[in-house]
PDB file of N, CA and C in Angstrom:
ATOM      1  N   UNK A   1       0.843  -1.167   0.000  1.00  0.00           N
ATOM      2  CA  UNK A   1       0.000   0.000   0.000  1.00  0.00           C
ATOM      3  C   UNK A   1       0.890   1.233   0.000  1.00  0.00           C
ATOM      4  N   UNK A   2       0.380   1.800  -0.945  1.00  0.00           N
ATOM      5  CA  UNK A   2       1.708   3.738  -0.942  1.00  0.00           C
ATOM      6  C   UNK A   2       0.831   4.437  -1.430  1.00  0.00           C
ATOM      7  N   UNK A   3       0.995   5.753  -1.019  1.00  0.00           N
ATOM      8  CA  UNK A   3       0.502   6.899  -1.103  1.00  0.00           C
ATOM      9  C   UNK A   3      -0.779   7.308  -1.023  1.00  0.00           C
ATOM     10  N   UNK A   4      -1.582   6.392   0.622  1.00  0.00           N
ATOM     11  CA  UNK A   4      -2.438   6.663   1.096  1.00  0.00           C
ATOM     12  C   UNK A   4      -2.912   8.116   1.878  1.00  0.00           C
ATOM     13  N   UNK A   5      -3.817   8.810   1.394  1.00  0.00           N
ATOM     14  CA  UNK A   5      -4.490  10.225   2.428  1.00  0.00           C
ATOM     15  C   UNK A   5      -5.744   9.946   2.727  1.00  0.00           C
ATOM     16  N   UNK A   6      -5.552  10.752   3.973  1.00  0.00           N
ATOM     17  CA  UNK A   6      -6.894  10.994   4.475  1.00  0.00           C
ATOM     18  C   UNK A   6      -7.391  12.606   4.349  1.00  0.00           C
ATOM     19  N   UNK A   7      -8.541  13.150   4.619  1.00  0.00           N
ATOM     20  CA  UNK A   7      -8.649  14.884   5.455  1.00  0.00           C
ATOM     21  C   UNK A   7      -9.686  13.816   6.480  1.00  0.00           C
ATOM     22  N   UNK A   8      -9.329  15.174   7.704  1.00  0.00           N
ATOM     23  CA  UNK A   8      -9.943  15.246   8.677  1.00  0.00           C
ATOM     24  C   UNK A   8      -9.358  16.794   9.330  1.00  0.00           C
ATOM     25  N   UNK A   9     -10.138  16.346  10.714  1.00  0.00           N
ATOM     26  CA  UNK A   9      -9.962  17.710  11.002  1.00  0.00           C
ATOM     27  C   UNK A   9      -9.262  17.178  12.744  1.00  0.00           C
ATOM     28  N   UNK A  10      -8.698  17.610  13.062  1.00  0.00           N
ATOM     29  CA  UNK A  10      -7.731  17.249  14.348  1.00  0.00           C
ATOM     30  C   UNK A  10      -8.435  17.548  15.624  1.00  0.00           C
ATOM     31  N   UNK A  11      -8.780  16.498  16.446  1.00  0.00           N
ATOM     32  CA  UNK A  11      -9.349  15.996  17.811  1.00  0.00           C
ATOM     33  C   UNK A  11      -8.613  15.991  18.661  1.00  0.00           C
ATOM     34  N   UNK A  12      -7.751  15.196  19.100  1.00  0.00           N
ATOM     35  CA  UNK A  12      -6.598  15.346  19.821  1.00  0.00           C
ATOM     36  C   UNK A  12      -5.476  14.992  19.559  1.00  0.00           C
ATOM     37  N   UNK A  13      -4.743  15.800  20.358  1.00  0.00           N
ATOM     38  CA  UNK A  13      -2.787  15.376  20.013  1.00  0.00           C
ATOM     39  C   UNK A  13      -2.726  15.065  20.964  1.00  0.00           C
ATOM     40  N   UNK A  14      -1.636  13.835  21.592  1.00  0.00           N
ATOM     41  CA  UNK A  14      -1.576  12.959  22.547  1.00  0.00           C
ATOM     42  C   UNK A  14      -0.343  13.525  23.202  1.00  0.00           C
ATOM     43  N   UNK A  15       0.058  13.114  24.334  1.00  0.00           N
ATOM     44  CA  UNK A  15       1.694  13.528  24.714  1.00  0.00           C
ATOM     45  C   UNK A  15       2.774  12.826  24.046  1.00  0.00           C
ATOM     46  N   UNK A  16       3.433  13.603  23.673  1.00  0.00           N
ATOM     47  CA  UNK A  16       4.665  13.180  22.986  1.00  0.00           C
ATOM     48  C   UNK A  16       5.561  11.895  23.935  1.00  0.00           C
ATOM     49  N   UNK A  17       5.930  10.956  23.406  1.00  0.00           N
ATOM     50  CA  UNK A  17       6.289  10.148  24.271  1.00  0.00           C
ATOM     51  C   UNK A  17       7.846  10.022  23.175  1.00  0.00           C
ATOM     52  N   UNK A  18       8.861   9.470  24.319  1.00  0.00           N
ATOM     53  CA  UNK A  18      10.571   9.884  24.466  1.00  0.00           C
ATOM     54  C   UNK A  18      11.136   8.742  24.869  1.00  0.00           C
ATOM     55  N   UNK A  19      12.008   8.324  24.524  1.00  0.00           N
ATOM     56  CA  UNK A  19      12.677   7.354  24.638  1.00  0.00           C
ATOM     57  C   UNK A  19      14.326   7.325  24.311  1.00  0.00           C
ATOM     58  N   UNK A  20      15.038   6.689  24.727  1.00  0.00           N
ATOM     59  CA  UNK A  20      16.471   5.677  23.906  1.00  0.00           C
ATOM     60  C   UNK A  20      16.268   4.831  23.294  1.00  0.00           C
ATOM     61  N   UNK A  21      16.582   4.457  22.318  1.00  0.00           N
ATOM     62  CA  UNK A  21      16.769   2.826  21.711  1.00  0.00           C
ATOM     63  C   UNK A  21      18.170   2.350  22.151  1.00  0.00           C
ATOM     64  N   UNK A  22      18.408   1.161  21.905  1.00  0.00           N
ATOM     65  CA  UNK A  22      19.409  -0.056  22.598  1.00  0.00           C
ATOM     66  C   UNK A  22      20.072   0.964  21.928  1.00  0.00           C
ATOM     67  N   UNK A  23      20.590   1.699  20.738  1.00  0.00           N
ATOM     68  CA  UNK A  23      21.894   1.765  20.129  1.00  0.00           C
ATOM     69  C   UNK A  23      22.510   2.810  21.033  1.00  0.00           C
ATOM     70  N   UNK A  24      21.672   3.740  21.988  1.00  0.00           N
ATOM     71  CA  UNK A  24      21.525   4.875  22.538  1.00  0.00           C
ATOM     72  C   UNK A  24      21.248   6.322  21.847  1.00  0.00           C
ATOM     73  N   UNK A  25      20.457   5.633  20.923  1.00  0.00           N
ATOM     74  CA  UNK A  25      19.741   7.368  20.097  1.00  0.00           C
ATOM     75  C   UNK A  25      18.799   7.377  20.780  1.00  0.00           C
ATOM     76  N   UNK A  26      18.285   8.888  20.832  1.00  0.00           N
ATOM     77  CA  UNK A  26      17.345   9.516  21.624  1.00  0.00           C
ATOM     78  C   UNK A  26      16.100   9.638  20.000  1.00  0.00           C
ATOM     79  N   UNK A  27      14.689   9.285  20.629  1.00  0.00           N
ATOM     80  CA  UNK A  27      13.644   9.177  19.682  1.00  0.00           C
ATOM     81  C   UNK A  27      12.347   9.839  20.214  1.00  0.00           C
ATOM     82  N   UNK A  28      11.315  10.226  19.540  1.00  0.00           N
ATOM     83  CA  UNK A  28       9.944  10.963  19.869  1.00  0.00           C
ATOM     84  C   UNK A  28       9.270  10.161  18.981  1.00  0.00           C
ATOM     85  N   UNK A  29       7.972  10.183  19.699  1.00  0.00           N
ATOM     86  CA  UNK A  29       6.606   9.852  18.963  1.00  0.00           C
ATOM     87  C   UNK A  29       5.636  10.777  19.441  1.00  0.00           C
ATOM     88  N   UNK A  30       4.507  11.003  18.531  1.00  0.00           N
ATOM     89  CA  UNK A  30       3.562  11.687  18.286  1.00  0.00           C
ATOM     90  C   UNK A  30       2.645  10.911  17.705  1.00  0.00           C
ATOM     91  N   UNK A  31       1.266  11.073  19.268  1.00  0.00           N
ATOM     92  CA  UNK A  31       0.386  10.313  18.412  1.00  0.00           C
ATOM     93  C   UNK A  31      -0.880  11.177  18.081  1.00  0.00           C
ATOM     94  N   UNK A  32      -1.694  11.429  17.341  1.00  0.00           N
ATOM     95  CA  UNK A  32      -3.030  12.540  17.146  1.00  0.00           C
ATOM     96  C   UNK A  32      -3.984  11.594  16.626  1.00  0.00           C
ATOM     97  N   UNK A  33      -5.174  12.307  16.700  1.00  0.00           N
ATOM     98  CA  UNK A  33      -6.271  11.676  16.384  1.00  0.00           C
ATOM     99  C   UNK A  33      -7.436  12.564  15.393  1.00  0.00           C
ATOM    100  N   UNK A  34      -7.463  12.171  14.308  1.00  0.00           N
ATOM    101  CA  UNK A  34      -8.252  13.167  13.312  1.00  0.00           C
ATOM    102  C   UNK A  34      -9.848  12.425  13.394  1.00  0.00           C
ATOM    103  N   UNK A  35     -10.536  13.415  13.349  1.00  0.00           N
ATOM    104  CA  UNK A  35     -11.995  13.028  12.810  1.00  0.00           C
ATOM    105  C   UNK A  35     -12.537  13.350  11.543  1.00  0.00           C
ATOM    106  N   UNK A  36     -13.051  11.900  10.634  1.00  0.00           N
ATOM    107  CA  UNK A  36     -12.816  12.446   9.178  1.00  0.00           C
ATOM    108  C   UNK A  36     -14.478  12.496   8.493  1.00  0.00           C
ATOM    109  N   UNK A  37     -15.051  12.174   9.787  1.00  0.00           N
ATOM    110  CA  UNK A  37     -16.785  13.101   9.038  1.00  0.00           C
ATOM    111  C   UNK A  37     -17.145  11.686   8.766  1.00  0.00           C
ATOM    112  N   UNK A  38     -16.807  10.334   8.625  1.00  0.00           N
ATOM    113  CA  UNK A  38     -17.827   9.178   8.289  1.00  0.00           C
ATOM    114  C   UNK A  38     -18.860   8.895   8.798  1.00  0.00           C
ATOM    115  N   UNK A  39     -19.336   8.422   8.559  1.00  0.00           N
ATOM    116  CA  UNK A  39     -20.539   7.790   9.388  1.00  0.00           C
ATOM    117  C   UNK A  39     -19.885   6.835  10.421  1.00  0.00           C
ATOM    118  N   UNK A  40     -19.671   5.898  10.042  1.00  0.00           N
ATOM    119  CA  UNK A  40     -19.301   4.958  10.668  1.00  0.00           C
ATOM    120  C   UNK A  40     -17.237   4.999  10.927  1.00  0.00           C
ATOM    121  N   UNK A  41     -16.990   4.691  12.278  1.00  0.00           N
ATOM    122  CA  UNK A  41     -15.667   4.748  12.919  1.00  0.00           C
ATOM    123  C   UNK A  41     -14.698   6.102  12.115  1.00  0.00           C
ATOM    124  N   UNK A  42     -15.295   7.201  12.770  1.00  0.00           N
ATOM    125  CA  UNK A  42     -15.079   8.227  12.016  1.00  0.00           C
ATOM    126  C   UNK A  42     -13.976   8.993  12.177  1.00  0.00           C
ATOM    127  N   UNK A  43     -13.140   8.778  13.459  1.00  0.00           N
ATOM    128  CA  UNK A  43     -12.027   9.130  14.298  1.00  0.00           C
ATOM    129  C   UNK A  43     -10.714   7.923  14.085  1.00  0.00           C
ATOM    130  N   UNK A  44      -9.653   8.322  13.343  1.00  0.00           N
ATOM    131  CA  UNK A  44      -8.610   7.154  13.468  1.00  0.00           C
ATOM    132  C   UNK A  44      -7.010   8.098  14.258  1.00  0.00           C
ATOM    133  N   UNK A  45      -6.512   7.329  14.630  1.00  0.00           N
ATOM    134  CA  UNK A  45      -5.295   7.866  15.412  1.00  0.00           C
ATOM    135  C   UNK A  45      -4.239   7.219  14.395  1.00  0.00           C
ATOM    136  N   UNK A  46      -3.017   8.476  14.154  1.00  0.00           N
ATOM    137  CA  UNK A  46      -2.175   8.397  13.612  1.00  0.00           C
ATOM    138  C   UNK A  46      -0.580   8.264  14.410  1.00  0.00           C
ATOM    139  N   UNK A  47       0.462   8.057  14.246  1.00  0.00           N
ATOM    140  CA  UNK A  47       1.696   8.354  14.200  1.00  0.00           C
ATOM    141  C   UNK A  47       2.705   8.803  13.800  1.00  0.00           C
ATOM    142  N   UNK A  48       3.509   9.836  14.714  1.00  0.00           N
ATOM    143  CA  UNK A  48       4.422  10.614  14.014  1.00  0.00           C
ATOM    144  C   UNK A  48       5.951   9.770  14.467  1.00  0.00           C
ATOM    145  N   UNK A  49       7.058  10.042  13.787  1.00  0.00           N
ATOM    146  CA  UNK A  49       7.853   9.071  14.544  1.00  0.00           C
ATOM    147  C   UNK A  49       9.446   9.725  14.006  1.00  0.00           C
ATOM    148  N   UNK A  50       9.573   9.964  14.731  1.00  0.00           N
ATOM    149  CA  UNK A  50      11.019  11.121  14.502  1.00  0.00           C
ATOM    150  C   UNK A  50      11.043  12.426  15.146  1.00  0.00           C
ATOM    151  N   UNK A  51      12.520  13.085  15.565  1.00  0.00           N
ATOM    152  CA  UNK A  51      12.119  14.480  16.588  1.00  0.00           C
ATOM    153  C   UNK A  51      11.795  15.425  15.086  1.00  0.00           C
ATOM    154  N   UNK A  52      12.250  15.428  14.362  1.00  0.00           N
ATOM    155  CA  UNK A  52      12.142  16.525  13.349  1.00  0.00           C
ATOM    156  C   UNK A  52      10.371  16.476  13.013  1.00  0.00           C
ATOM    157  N   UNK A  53       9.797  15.381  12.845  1.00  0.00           N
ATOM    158  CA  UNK A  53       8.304  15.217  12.002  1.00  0.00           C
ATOM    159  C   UNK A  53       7.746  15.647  13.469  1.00  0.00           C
ATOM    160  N   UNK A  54       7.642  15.328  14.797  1.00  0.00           N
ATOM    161  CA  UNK A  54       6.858  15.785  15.686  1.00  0.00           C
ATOM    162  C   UNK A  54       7.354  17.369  16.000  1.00  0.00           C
ATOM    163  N   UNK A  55       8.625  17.979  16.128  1.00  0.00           N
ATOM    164  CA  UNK A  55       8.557  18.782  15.650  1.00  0.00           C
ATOM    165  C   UNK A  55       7.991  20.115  14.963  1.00  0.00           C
ATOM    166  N   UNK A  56       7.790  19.573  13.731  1.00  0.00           N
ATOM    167  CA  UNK A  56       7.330  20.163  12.902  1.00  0.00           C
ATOM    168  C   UNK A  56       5.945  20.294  12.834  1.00  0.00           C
ATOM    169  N   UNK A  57       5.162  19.182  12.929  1.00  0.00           N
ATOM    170  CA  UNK A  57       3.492  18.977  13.717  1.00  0.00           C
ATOM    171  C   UNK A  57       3.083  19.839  15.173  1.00  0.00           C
ATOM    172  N   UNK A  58       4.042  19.932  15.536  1.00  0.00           N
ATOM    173  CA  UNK A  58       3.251  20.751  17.135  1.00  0.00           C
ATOM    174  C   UNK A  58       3.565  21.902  16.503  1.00  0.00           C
ATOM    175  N   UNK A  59       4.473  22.827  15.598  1.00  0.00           N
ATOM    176  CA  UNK A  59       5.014  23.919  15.825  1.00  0.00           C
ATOM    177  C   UNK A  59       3.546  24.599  14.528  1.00  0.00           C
ATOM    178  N   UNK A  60       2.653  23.596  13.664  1.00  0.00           N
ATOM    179  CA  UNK A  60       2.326  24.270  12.451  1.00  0.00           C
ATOM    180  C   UNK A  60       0.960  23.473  12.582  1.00  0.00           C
ATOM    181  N   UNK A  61       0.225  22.780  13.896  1.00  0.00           N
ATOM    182  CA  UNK A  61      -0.723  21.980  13.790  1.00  0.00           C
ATOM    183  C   UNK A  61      -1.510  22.195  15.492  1.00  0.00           C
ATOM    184  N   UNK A  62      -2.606  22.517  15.242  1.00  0.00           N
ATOM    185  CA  UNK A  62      -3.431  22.750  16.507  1.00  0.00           C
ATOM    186  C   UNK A  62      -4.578  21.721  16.094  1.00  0.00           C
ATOM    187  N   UNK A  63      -5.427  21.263  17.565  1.00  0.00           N
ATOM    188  CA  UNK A  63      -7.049  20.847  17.583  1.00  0.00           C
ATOM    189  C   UNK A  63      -7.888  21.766  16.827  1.00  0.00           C
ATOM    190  N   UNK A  64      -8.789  21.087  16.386  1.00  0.00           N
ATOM    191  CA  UNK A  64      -9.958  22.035  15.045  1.00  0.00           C
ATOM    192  C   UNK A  64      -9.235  21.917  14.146  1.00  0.00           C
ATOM    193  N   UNK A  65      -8.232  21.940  13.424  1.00  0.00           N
ATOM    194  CA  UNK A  65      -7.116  22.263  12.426  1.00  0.00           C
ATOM    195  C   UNK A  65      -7.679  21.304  11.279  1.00  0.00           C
ATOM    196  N   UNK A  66      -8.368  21.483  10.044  1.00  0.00           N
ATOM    197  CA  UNK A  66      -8.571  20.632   9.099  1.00  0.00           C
ATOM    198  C   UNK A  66      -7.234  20.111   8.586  1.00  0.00           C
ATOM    199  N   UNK A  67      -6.778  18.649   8.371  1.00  0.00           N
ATOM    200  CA  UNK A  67      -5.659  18.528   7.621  1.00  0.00           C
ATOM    201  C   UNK A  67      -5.669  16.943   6.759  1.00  0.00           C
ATOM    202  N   UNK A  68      -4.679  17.271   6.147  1.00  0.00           N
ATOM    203  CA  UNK A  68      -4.804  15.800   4.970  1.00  0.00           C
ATOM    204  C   UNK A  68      -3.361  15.284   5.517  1.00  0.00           C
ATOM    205  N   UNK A  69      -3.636  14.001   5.493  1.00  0.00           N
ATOM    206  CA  UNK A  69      -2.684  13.002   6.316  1.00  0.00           C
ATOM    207  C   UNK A  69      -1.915  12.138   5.362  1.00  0.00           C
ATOM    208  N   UNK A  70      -0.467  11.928   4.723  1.00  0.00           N
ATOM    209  CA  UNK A  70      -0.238  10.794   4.002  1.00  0.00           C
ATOM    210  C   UNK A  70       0.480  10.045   4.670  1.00  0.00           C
ATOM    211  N   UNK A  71       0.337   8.677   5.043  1.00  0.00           N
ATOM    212  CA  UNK A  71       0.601   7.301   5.698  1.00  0.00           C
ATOM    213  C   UNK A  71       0.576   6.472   5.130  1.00  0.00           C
ATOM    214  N   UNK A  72       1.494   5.137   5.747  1.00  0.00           N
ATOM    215  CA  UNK A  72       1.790   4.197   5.371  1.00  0.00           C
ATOM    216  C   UNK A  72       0.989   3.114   6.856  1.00  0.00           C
ATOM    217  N   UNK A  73       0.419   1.683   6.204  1.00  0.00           N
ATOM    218  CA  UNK A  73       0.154   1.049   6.920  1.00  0.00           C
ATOM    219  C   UNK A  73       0.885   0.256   7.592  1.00  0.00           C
ATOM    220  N   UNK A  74       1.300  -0.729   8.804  1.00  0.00           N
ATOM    221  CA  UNK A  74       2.244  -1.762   8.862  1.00  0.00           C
ATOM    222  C   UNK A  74       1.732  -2.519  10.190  1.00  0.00           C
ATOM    223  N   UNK A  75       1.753  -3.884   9.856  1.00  0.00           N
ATOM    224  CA  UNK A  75       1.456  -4.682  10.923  1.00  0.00           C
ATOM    225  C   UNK A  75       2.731  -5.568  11.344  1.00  0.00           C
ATOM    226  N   UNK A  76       2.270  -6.042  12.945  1.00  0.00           N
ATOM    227  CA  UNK A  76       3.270  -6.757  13.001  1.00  0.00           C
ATOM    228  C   UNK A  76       2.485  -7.998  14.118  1.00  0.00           C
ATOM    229  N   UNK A  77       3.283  -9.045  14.198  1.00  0.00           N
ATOM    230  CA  UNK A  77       2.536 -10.514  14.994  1.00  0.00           C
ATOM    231  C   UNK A  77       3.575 -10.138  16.104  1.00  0.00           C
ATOM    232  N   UNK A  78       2.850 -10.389  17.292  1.00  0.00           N
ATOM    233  CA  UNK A  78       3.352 -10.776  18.606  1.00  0.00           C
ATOM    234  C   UNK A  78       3.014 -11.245  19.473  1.00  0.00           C
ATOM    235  N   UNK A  79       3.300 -12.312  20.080  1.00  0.00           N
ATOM    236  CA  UNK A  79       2.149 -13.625  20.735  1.00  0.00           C
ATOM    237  C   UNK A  79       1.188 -13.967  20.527  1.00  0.00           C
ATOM    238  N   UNK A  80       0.862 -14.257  18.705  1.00  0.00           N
ATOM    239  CA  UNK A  80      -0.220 -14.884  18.125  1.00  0.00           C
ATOM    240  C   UNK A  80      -0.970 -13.891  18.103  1.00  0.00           C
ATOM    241  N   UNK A  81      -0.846 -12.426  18.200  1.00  0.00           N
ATOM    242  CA  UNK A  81      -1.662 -11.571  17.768  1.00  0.00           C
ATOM    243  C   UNK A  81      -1.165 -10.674  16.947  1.00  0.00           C
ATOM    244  N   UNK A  82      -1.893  -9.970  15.842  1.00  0.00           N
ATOM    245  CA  UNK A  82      -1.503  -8.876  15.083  1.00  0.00           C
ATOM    246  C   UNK A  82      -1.574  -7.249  15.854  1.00  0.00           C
ATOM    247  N   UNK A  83      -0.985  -6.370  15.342  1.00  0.00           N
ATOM    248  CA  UNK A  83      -1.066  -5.467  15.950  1.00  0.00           C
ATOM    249  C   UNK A  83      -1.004  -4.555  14.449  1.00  0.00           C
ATOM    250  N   UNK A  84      -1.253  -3.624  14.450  1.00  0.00           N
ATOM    251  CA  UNK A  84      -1.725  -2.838  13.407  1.00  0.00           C
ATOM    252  C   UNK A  84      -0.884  -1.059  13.665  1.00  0.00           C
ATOM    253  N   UNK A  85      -0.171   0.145  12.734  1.00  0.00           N
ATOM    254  CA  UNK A  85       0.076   1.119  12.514  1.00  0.00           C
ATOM    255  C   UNK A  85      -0.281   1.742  11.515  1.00  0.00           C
ATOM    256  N   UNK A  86      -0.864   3.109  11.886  1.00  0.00           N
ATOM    257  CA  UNK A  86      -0.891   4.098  11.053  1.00  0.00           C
ATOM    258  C   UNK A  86       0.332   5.046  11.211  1.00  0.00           C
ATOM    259  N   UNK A  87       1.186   4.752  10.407  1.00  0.00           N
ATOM    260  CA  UNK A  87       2.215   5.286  10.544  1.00  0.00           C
ATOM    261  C   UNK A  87       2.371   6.928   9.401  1.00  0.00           C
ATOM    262  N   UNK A  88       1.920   8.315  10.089  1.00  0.00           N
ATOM    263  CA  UNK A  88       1.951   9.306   9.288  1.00  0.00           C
ATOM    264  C   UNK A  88       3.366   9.759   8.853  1.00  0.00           C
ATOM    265  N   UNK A  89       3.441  10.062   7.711  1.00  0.00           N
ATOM    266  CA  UNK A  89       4.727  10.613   7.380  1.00  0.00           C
ATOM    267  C   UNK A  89       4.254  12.198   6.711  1.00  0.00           C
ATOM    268  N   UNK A  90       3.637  12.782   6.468  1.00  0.00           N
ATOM    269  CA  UNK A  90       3.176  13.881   5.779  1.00  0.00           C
ATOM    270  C   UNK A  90       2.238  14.480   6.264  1.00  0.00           C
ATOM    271  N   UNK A  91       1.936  15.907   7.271  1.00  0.00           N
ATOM    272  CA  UNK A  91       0.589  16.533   7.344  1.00  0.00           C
ATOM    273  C   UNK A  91       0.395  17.834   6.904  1.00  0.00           C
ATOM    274  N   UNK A  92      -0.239  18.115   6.270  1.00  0.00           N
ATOM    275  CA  UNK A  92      -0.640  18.847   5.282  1.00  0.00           C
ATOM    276  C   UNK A  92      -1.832  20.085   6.063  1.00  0.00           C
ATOM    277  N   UNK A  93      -1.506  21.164   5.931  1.00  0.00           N
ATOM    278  CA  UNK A  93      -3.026  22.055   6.342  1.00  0.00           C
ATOM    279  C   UNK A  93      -4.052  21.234   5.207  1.00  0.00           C
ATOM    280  N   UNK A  94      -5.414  21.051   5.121  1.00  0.00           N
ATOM    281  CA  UNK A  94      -6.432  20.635   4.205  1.00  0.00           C
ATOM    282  C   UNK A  94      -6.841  22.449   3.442  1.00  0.00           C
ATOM    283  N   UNK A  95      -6.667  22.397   2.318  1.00  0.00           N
ATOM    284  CA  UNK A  95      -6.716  23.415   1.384  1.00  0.00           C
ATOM    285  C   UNK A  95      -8.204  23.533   1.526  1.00  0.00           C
ATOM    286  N   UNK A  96      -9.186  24.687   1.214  1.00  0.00           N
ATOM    287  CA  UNK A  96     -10.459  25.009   1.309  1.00  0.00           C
ATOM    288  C   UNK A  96     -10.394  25.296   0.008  1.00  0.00           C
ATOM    289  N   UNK A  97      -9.504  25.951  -0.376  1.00  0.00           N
ATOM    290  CA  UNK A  97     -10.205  26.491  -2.224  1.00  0.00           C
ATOM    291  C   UNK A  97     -10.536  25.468  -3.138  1.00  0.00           C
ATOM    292  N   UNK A  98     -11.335  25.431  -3.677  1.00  0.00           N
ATOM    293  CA  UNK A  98     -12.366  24.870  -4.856  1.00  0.00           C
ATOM    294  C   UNK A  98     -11.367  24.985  -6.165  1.00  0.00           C
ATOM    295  N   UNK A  99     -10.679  24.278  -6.598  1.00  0.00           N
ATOM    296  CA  UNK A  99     -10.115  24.327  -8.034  1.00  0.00           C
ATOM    297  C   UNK A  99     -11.240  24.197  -9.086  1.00  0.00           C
ATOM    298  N   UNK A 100     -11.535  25.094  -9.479  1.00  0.00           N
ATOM    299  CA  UNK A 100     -12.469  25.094 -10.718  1.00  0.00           C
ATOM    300  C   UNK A 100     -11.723  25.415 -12.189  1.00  0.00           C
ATOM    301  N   UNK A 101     -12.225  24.618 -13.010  1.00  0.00           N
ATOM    302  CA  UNK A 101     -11.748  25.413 -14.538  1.00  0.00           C
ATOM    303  C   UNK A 101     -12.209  26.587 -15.240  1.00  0.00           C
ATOM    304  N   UNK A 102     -11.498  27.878 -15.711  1.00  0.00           N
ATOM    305  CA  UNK A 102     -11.561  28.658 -16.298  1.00  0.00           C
ATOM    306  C   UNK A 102     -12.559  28.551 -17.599  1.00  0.00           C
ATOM    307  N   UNK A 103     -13.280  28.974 -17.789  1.00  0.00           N
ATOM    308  CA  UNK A 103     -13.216  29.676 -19.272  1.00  0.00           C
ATOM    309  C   UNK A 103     -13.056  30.499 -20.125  1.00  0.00           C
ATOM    310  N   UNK A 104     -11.991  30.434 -20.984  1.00  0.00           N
ATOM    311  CA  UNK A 104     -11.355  31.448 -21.563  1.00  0.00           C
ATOM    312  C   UNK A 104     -12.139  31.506 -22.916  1.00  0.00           C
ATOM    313  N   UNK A 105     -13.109  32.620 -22.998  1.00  0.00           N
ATOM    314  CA  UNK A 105     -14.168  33.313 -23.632  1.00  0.00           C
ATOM    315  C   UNK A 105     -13.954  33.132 -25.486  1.00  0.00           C
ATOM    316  N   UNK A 106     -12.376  33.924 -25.488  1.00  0.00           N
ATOM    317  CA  UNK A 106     -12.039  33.513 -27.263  1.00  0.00           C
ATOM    318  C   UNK A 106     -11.773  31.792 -27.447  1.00  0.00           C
ATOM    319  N   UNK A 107     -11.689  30.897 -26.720  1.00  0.00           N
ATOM    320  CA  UNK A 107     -11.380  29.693 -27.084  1.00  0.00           C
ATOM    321  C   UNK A 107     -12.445  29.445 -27.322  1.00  0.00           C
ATOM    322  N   UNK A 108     -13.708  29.588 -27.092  1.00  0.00           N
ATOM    323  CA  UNK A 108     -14.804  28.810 -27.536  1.00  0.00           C
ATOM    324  C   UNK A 108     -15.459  29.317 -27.925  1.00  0.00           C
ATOM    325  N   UNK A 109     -15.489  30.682 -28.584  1.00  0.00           N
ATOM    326  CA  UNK A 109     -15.860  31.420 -29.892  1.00  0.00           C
ATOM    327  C   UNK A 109     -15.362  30.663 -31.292  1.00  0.00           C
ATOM    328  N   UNK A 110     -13.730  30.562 -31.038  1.00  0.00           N
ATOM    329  CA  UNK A 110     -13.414  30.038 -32.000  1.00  0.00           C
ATOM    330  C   UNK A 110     -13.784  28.388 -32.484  1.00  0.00           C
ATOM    331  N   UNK A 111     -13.952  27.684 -31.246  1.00  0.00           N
ATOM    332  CA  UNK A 111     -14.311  26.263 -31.656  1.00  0.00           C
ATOM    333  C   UNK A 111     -15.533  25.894 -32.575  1.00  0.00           C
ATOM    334  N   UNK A 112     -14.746  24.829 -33.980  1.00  0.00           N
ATOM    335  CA  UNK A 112     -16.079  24.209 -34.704  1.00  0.00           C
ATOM    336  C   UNK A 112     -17.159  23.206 -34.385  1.00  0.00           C
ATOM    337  N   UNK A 113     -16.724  23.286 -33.115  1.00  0.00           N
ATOM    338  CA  UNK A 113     -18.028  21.760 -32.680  1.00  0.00           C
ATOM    339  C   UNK A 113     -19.399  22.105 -32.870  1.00  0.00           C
ATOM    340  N   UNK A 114     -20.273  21.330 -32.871  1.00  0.00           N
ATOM    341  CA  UNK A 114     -21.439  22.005 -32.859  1.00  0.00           C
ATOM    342  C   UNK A 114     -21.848  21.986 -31.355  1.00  0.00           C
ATOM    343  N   UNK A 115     -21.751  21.606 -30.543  1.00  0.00           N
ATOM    344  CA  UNK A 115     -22.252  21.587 -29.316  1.00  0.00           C
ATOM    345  C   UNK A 115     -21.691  22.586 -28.413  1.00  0.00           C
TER     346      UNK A 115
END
């Protein structure tokens, strides 16, 4: 699966949680939770995972905040059970403007179609 988005609009941001790994690098996670208007299970929680990407999310991302999310999925088995990630790599403000097409007035003066 690649180059999955969502929009929603941002519910909560969770506490940043901090750690070491064995190698002794220092790591952040960021977890938030968007609500994306479905009917049904309409709220999914994401992950941020690096100091630079959480970062960059607290400094340009508040609650209410409409935004479009691109993630990657990934599961993993551990004592006969699956466990499941939404792993975000991309958040985006959600754009409001309407892309509409132009019409440019002499182009379709000049056209022979009949319609």
């Amino acid at each position: 699966m690649s180059d999955l988005k969502i929009k929603g609009k941002i519910v909560k941001i969770l506490e940043v949680e901090k750690g070491t790994s064995k190698a002794g690098k220092e790591w952040q996670k960021q977890n938030f939770v968007i609500d994306t208007g479905s009917q049904y299970n309409p709220e999914v929680c994401f992950s941020l995972f690096g100091t630079e990407k959480v970062e960059n999310f607290n400094k340009y991302n508040k609650v209410g905040q409409e935004v479009e999310v691109s993630f990657n999925v990934s599961s993993r088995e551990f004592n006969g059970k699956y466990y499941h990630n939404l792993d975000a790599w991309k958040v985006f403000k959600a754009s409001e403007e309407k892309v509409s097409p132009e019409l440019n007035n002499s182009d379709t003066e000049n056209d022979d179609l009949p319609f």
